[in-house]
C-alpha atoms as a PDB file:
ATOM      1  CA  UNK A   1     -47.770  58.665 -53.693  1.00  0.00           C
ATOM      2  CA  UNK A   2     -44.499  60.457 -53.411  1.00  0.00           C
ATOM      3  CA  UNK A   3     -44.455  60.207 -49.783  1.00  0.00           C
ATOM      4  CA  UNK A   4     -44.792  56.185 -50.726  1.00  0.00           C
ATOM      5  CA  UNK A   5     -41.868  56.207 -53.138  1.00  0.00           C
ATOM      6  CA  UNK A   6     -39.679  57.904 -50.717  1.00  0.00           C
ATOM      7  CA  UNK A   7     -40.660  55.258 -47.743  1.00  0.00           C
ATOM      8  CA  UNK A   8     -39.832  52.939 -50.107  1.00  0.00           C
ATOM      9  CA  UNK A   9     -36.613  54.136 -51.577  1.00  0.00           C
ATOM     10  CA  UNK A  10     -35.287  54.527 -48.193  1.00  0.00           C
ATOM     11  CA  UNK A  11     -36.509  51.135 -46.956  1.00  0.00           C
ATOM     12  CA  UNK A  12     -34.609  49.341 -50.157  1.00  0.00           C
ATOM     13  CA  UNK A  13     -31.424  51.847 -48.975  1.00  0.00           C
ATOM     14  CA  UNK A  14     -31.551  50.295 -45.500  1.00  0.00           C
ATOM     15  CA  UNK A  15     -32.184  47.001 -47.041  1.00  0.00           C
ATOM     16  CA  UNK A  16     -28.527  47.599 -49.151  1.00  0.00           C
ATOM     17  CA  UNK A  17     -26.844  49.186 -45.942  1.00  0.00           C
ATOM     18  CA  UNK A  18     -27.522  46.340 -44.109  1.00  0.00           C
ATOM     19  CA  UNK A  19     -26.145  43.512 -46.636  1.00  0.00           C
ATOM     20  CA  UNK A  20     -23.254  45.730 -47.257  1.00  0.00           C
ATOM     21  CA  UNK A  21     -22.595  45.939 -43.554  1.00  0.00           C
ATOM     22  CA  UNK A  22     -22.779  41.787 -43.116  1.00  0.00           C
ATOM     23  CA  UNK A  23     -21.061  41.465 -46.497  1.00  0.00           C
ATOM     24  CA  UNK A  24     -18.447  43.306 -44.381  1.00  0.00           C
ATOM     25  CA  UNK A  25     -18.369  41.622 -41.382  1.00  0.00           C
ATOM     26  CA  UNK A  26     -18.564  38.224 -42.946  1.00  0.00           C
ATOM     27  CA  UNK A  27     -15.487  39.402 -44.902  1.00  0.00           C
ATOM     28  CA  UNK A  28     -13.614  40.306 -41.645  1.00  0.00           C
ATOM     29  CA  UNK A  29     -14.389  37.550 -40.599  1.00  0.00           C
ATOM     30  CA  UNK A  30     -12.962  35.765 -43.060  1.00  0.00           C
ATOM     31  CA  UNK A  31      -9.656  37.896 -43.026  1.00  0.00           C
ATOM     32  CA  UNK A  32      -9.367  36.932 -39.062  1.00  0.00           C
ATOM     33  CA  UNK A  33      -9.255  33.444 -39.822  1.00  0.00           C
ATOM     34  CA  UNK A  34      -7.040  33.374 -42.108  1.00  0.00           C
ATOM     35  CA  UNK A  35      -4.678  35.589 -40.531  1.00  0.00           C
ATOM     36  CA  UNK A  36      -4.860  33.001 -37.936  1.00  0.00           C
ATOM     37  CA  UNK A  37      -4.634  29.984 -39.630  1.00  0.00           C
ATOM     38  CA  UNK A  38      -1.997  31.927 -41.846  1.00  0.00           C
ATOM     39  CA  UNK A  39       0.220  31.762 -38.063  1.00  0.00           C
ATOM     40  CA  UNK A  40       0.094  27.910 -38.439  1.00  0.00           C
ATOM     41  CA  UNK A  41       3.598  26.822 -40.028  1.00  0.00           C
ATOM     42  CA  UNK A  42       3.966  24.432 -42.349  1.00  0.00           C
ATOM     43  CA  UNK A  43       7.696  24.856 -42.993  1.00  0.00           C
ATOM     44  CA  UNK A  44       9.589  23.972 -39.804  1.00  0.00           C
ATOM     45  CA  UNK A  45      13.551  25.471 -39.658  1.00  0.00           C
ATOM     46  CA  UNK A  46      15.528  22.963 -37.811  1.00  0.00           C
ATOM     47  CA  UNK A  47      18.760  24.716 -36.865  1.00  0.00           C
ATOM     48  CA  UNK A  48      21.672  22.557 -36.325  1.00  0.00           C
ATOM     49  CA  UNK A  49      25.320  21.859 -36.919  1.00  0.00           C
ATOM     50  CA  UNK A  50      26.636  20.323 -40.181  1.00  0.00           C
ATOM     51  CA  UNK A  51      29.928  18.699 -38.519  1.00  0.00           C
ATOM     52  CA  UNK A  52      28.854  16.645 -35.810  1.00  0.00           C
ATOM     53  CA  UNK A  53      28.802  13.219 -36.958  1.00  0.00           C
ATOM     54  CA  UNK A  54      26.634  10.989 -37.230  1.00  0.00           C
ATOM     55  CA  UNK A  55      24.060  13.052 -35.274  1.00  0.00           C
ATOM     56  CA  UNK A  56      24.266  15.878 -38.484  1.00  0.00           C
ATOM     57  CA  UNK A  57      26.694  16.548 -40.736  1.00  0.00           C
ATOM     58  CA  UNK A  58      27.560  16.771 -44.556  1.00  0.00           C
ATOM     59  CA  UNK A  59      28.800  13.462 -46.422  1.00  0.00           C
ATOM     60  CA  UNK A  60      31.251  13.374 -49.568  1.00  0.00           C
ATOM     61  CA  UNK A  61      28.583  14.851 -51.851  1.00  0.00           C
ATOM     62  CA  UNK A  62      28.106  17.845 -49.328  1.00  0.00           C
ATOM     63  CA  UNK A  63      24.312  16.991 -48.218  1.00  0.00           C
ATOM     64  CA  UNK A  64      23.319  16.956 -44.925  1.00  0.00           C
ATOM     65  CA  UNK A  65      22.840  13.363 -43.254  1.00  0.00           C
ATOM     66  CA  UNK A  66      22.950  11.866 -40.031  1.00  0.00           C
ATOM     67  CA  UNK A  67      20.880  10.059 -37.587  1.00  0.00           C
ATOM     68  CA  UNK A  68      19.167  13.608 -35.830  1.00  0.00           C
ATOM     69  CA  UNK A  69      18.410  15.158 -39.127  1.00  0.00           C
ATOM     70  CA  UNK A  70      16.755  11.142 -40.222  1.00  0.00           C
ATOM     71  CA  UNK A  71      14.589  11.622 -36.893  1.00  0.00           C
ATOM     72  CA  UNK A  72      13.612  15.145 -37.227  1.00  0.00           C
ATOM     73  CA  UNK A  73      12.483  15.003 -40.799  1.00  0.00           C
ATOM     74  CA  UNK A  74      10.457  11.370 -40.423  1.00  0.00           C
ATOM     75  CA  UNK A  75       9.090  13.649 -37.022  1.00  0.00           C
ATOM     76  CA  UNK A  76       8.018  16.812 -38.756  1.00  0.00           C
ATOM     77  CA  UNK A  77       7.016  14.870 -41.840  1.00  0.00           C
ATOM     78  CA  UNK A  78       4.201  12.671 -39.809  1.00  0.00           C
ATOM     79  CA  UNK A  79       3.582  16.122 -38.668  1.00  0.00           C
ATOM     80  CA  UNK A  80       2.612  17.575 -42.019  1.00  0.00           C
ATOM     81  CA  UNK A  81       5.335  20.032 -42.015  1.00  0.00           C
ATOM     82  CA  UNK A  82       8.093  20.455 -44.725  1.00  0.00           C
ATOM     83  CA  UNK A  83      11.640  20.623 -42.903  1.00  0.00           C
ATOM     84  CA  UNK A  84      14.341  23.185 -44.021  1.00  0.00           C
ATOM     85  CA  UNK A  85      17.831  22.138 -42.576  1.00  0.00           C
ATOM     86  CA  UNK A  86      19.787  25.171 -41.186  1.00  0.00           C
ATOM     87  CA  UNK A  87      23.163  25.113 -40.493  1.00  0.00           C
ATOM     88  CA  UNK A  88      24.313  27.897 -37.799  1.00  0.00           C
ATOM     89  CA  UNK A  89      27.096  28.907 -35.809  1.00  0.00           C
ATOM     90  CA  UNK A  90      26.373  25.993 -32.891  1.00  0.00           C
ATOM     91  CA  UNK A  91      28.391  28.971 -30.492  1.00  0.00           C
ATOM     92  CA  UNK A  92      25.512  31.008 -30.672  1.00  0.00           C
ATOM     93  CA  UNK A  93      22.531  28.280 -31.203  1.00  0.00           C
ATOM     94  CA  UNK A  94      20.109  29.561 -28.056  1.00  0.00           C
ATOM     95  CA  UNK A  95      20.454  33.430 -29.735  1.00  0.00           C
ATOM     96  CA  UNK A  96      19.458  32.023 -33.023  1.00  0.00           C
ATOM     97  CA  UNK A  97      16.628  30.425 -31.915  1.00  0.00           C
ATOM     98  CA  UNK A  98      15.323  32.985 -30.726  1.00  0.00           C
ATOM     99  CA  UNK A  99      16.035  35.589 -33.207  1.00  0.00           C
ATOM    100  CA  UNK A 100      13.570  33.282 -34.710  1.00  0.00           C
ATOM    101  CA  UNK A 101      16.038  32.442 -37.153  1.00  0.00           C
ATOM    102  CA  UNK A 102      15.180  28.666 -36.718  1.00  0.00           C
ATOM    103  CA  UNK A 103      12.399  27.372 -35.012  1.00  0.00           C
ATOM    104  CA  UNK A 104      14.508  24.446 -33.346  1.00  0.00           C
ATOM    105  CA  UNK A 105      17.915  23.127 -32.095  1.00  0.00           C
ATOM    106  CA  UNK A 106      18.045  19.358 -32.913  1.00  0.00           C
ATOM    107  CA  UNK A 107      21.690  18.029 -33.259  1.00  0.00           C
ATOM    108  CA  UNK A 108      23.095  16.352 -30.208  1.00  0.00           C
ATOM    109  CA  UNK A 109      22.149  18.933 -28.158  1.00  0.00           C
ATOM    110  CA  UNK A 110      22.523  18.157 -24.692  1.00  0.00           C
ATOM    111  CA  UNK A 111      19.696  19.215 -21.924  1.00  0.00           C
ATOM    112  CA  UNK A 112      21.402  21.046 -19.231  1.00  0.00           C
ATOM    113  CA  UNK A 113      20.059  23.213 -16.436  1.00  0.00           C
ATOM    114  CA  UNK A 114      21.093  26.397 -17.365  1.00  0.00           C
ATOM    115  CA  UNK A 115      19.938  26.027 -21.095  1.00  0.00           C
ATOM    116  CA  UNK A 116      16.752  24.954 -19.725  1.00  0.00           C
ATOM    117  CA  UNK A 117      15.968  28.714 -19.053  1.00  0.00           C
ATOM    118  CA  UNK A 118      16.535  29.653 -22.482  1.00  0.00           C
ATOM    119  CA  UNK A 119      15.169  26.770 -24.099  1.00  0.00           C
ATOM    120  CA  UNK A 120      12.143  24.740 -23.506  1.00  0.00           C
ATOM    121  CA  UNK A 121      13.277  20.965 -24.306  1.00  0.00           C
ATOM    122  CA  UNK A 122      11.265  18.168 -25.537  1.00  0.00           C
ATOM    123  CA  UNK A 123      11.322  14.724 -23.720  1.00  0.00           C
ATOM    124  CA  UNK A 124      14.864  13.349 -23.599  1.00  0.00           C
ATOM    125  CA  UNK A 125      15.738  10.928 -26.737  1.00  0.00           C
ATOM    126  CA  UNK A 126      19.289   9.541 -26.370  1.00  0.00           C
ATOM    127  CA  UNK A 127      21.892   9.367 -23.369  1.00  0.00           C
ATOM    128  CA  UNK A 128      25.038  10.721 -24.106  1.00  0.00           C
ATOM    129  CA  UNK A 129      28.889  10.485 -22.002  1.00  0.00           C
ATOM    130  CA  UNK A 130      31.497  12.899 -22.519  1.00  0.00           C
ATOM    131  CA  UNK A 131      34.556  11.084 -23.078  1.00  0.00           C
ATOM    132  CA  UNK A 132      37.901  11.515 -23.729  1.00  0.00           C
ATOM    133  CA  UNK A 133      39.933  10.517 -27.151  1.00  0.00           C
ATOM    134  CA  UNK A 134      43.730  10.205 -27.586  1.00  0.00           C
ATOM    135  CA  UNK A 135      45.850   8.833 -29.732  1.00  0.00           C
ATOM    136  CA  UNK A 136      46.393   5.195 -30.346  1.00  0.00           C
ATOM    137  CA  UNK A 137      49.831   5.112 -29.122  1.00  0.00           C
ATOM    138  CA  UNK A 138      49.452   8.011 -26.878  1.00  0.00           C
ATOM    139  CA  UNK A 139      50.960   7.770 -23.418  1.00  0.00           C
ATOM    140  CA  UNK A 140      47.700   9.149 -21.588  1.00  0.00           C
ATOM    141  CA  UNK A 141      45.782   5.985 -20.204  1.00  0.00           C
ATOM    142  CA  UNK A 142      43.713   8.194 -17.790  1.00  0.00           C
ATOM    143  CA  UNK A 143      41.900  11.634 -16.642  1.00  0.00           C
ATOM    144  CA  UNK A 144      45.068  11.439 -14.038  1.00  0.00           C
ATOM    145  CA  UNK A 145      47.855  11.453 -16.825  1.00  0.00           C
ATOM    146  CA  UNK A 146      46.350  14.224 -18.649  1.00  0.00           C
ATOM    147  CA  UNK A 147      47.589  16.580 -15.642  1.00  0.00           C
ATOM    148  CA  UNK A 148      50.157  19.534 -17.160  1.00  0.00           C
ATOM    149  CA  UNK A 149      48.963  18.679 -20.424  1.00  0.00           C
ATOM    150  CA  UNK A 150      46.638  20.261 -23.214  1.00  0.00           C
ATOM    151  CA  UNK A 151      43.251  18.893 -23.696  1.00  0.00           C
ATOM    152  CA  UNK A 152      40.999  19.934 -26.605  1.00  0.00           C
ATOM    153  CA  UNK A 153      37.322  20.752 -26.905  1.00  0.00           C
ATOM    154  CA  UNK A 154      34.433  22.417 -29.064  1.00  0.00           C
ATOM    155  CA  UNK A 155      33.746  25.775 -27.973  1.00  0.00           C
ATOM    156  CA  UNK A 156      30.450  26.827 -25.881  1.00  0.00           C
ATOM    157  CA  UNK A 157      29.386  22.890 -25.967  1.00  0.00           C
ATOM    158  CA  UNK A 158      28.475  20.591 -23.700  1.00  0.00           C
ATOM    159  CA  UNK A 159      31.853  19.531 -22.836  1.00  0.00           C
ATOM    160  CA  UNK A 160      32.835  22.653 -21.956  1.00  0.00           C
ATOM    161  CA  UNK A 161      30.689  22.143 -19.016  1.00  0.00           C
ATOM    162  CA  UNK A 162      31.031  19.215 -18.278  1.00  0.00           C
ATOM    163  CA  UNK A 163      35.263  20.364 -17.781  1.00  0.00           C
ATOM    164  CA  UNK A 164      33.861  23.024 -15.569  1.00  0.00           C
ATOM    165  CA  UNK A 165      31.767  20.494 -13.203  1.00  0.00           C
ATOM    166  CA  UNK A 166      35.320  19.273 -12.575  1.00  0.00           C
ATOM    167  CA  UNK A 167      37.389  22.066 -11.638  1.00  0.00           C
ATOM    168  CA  UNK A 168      39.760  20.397  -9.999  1.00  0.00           C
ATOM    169  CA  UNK A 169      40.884  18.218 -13.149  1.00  0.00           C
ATOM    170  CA  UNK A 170      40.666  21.626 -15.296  1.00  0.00           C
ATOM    171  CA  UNK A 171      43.183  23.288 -13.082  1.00  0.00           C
ATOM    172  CA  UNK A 172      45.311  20.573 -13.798  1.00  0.00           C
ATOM    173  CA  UNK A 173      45.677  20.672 -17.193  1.00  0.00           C
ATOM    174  CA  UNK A 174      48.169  23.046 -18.987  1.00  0.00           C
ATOM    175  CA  UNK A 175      45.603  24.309 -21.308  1.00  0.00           C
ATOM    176  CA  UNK A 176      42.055  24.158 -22.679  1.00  0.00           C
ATOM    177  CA  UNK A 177      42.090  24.370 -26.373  1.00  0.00           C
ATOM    178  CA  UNK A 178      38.935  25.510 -27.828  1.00  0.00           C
ATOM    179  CA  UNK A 179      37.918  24.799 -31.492  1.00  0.00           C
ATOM    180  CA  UNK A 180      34.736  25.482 -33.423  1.00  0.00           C
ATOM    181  CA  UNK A 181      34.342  22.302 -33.969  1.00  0.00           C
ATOM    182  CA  UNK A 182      35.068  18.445 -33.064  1.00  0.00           C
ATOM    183  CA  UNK A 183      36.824  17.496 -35.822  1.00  0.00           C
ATOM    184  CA  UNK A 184      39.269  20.640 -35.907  1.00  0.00           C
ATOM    185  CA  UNK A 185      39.756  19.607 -32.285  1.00  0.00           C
ATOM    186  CA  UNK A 186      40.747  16.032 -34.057  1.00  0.00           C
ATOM    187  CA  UNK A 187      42.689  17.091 -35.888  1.00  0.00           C
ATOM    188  CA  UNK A 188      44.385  18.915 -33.222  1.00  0.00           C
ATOM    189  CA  UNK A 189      45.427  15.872 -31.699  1.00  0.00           C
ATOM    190  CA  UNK A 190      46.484  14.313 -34.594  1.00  0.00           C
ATOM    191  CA  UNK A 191      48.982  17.043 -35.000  1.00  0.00           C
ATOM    192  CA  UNK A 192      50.325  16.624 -31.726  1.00  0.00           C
ATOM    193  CA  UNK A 193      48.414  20.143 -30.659  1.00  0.00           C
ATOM    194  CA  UNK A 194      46.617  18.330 -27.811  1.00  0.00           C
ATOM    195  CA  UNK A 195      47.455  15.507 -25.545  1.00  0.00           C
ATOM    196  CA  UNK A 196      43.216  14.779 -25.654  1.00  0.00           C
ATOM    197  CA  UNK A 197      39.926  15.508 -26.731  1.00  0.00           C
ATOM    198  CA  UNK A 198      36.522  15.970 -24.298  1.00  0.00           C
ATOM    199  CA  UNK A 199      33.948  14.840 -27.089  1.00  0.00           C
ATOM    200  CA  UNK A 200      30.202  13.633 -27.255  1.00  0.00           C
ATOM    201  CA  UNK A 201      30.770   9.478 -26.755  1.00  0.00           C
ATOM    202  CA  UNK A 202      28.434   9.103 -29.910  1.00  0.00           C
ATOM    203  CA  UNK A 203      30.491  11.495 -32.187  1.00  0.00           C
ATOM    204  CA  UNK A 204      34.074   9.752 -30.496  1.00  0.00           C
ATOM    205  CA  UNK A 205      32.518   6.287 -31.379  1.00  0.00           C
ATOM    206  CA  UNK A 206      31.798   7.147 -34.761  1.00  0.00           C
ATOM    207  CA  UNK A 207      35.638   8.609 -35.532  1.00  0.00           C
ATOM    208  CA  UNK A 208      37.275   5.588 -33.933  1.00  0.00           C
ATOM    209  CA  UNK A 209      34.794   3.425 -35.522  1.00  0.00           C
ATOM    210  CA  UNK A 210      36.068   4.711 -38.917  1.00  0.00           C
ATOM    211  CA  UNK A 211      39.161   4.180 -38.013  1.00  0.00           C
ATOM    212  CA  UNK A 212      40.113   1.993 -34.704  1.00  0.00           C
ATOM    213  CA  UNK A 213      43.797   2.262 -35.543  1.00  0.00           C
ATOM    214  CA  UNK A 214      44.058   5.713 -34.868  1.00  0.00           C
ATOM    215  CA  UNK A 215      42.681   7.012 -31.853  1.00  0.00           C
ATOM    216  CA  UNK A 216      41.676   5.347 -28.778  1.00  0.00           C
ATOM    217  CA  UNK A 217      39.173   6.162 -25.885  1.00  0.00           C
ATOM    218  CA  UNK A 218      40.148   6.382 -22.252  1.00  0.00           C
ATOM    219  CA  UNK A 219      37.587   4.430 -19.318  1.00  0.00           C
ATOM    220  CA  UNK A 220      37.048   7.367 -17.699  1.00  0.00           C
ATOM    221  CA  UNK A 221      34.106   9.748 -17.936  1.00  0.00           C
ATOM    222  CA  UNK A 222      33.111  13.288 -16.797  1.00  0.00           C
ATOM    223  CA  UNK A 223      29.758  13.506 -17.324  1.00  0.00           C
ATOM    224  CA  UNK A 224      26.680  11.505 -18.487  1.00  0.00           C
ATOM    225  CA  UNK A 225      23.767  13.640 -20.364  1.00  0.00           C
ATOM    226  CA  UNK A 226      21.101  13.130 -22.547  1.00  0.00           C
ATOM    227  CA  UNK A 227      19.919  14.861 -26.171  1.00  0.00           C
ATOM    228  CA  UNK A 228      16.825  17.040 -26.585  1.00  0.00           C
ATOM    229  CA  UNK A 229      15.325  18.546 -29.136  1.00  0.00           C
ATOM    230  CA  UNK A 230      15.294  22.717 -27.710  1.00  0.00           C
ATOM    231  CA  UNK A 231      12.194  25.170 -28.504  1.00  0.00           C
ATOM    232  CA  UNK A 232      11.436  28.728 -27.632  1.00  0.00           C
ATOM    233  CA  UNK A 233       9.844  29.163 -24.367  1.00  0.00           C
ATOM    234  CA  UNK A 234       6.727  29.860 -26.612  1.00  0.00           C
ATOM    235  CA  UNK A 235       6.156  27.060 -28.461  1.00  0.00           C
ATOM    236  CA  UNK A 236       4.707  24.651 -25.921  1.00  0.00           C
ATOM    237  CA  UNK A 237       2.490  23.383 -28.680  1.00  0.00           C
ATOM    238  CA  UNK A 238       4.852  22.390 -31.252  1.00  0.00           C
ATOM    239  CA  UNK A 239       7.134  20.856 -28.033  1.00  0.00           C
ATOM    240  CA  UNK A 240       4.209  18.251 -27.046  1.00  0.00           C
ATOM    241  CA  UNK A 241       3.184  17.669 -30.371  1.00  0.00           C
ATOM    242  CA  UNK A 242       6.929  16.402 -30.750  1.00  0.00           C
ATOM    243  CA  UNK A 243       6.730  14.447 -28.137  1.00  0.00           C
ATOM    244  CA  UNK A 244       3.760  12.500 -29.066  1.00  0.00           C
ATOM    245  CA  UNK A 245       5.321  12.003 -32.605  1.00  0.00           C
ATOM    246  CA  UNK A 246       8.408  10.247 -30.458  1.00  0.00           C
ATOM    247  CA  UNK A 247       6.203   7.661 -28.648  1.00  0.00           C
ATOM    248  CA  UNK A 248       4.113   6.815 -31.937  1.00  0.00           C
ATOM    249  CA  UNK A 249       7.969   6.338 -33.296  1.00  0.00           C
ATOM    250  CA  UNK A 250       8.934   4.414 -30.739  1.00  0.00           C
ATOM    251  CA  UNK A 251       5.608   2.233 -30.674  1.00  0.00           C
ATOM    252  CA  UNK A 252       6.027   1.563 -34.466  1.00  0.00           C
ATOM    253  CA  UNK A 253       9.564   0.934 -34.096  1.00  0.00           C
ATOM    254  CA  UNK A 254      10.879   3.748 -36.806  1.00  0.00           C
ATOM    255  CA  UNK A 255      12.938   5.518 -33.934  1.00  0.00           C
ATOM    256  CA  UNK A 256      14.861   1.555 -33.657  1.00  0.00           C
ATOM    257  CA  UNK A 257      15.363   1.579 -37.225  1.00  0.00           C
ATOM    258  CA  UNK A 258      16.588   4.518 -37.612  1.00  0.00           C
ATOM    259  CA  UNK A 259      18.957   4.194 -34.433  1.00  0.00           C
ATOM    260  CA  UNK A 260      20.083   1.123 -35.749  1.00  0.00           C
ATOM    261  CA  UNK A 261      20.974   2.137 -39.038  1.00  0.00           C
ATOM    262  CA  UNK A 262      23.415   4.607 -37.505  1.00  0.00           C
ATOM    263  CA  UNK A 263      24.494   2.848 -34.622  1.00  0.00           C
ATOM    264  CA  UNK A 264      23.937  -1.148 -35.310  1.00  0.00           C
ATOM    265  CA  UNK A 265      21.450  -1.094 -32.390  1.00  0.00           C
ATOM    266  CA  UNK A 266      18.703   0.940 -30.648  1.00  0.00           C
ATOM    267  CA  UNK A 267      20.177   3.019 -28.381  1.00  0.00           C
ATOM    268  CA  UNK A 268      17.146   5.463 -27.969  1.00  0.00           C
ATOM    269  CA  UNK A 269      15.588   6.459 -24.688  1.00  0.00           C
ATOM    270  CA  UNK A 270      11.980   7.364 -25.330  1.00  0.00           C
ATOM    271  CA  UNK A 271       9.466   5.249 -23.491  1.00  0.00           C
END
């Protein structure tokens, strides 16, 4: 009998063991998964910056508006993700991104070969010119006139490059004047500090739009480009699921409304 009760107690033992031992794999389980589903973001930082109108910027009341923060929140939105809005020092946008500090550039940013081996771009969304503004009564009528004089720019942009694809028209100018920002550079020119300004053609329009007396924008061009929304290297994922997001926009015509509220027509480029 007591060689019974010990079978017995040691079978019900191995009986406990063994649940304990499932219980405990079942809850590992359980702790993978959600460690891995736990990866999946539903808050997506869109870095971008806050005065470079109308693409983003802030309005009188200090919030952030414009047509690429409309597009990236009605984007991230159909993607069930909240969007946080992230201003940042636009100098240093490809370290921020990935410092993970934001999980996205999205604010005119133009797609150019050497950020393409930072940055891993979604499908082109807008063309873009850069362009030069003077003043309304200025002398300057073209890239030619501009020669011994100063011309201003935004710092580490796009039109920085764009003046260095044209070395010859750089060396003739008295001085590059670089500015954190477009409308400092503006401003600039409005002081008499520059004789011009290489801008974005959407951010020029805008300014002279609000106020056609003032400046005026020369025929001449030095580059044409286009606007991408710029991802680490990483997140293929998140890149194509963008991408798919912009055709369903463009199929269901939001990306035309929204391109027309801002611009009075649809000057998108997504197919």
């Amino acid at each position: 009998m007591k060689a019974k009760k010990l079978i017995s107690a040691l079978l019900a033992l191995a009986v406990v063991a063994s649940a304990v031992a499932l219980s405990s794999c079942g809850g590992d389980s359980q702790s993978s998964q959600t460690a891995a589903g736990g990866e999946k973001k539903d808050t997506i930082v869109v870095g971008l910056d806050d005065q470079f109108p109308p693409m983003g910027y802030r309005d009188d009341d200090g919030n952030l508006v414009g047509f690429d923060i409309d597009i990236a929140t009605e984007t991230f939105e159909r993607m069930g993700m909240e969007v946080k809005l992230q201003p940042i020092d636009w100098k240093v946008k490809e370290q921020e991104l990935n410092a993970e500090t934001v999980d996205c550039l999205w604010n005119g940013y133009t797609i150019t070969d050497s950020r393409k081996e930072e940055v891993l771009f979604s499908d082109a969304y807008m063309k873009n010119r850069q362009i030069i503004v003077v003043m309304a009564d200025s002398e300057v009528n073209s890239m030619d006139d501009l020669s011994g004089k100063k011309l201003a720019l935004q710092s580490e942009s796009s039109a920085s490059d764009a003046l260095d694809s044209v070395p010859d028209f750089k060396n003739s100018l008295e001085e590059v004047l670089l500015f954190d920002d477009n409308n400092k550079a503006l401003m600039d020119l409005e002081s008499g500090g520059a004789d011009g300004v290489l801008i974005d053609e959407v951010v020029a329009r805008y300014y002279t739009k609000k106020d056609a007396s003032k400046y005026r924008i020369l025929d001449d061009s030095l580059a044409d480009e286009e606007y991408g929304v710029g991802f680490r290297k990483s997140d293929e994922e998140l890149r194509d699921k963008v991408n798919e997001t912009f055709k369903e926009m463009k199929e269901d015509g939001t990306l035309a409304e929204i391109s027309e509220k801002w611009f009075g027509e649809d000057i998108t480029t997504i197919q």
